[in-house]
Protein backbone atom coordinates (compact mmCIF):
# COMPACT_ATOMS: atom_id res chain seq x y z
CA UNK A 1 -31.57 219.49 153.48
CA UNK A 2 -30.71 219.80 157.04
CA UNK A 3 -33.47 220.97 159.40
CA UNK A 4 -32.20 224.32 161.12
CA UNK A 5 -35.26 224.72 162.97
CA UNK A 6 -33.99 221.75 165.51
CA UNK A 7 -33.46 223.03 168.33
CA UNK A 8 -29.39 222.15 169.43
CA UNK A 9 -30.13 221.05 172.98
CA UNK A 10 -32.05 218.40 171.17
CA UNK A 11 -30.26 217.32 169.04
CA UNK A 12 -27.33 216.87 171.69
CA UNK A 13 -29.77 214.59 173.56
CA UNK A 14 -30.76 212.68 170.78
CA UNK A 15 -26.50 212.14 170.18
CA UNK A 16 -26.15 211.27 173.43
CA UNK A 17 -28.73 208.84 173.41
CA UNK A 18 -27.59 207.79 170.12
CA UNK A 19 -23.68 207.30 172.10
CA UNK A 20 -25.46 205.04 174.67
CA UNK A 21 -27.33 203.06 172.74
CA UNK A 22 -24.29 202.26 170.72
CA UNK A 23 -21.93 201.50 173.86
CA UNK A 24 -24.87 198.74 174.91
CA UNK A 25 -24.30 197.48 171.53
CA UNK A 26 -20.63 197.36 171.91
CA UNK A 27 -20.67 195.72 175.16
CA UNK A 28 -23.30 193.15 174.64
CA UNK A 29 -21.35 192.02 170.91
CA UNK A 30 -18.09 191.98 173.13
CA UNK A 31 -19.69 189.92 176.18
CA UNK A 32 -21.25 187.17 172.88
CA UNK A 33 -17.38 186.96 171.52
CA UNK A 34 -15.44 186.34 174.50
CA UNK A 35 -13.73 183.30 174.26
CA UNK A 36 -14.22 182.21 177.92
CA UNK A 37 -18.40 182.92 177.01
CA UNK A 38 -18.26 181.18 173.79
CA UNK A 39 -16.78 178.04 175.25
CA UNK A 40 -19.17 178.07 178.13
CA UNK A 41 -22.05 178.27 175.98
CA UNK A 42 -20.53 175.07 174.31
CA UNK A 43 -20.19 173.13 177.04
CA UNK A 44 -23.84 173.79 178.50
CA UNK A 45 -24.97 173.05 174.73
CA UNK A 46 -22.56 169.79 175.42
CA UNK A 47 -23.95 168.61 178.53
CA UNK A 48 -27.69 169.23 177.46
CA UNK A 49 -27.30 167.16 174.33
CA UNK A 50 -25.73 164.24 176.38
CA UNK A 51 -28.49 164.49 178.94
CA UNK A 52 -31.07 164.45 176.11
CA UNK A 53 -29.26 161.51 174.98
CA UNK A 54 -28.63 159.40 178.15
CA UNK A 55 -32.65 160.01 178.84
CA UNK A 56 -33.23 158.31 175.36
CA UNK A 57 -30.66 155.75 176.09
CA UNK A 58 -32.22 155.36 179.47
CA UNK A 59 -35.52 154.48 177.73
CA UNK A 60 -34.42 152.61 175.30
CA UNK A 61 -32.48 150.32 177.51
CA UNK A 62 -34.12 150.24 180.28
CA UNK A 63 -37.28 147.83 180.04
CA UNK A 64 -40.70 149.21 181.34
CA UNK A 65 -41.70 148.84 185.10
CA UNK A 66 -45.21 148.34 186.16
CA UNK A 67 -45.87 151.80 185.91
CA UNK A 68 -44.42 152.15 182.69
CA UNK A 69 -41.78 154.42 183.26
CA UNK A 70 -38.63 153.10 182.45
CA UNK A 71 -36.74 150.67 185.34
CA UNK A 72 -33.13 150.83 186.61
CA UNK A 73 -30.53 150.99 184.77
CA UNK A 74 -26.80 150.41 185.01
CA UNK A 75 -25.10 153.83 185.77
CA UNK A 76 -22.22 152.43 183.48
CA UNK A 77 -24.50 151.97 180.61
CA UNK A 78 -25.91 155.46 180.71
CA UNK A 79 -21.88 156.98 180.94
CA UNK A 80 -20.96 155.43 178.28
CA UNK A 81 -23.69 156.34 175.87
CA UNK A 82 -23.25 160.05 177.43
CA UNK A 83 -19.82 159.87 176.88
CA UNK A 84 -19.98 158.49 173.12
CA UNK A 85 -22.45 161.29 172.69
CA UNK A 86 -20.21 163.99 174.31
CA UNK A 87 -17.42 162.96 172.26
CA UNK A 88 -19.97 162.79 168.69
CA UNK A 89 -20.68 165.84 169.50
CA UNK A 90 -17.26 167.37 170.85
CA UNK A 91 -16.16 165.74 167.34
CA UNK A 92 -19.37 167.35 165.01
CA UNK A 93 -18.36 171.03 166.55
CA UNK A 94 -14.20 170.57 166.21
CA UNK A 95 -15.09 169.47 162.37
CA UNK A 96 -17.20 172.65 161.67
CA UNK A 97 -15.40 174.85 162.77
CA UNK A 98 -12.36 173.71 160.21
């Protein structure tokens, strides 16, 4: 049963709260489905992954120096293992989303 002791100037607080609360909601589910956000967050995920992966083809490659850290490298070797991996991974996304 209701509580009629609540007192109304209360209770219209507690909607109003209530209203605000729910247009942060609103706003911060819209701002997470826009396209142009969506596709952003993509690409950063993109160009992380094929960073992560041109470091490990960096090392991989690349033979030791003298203070163990991996030596030069040919820039063309490391763009076209970022680019394979951009383009894995470009493909991976494209085939989940069908």
């Amino acid at each position: 049963m209701a509580d009629r002791s609540r007192d109304p100037e209360a209770l219209e607080r507690e909607i109003e709260r209530t209203r605000q609360e729910l247009a942060r909601t609103i706003d911060a589910l819209a701002d997470r489905v826009n396209p142009r956000n969506v596709a952003h967050r993509g690409a950063e995920r993109v160009r992380a992954e094929a960073g992560q992966v041109a470091r490990t083809v960096q090392s991989l490659v690349a033979p030791p120096g003298d203070d163990g850290e991996p030596g030069p490298v040919d820039r063309r070797v490391i763009y076209a293992a970022a680019g394979v991996a951009v383009a894995v991974t470009v493909l991976v996304v494209w085939r989940k989303r069908r």
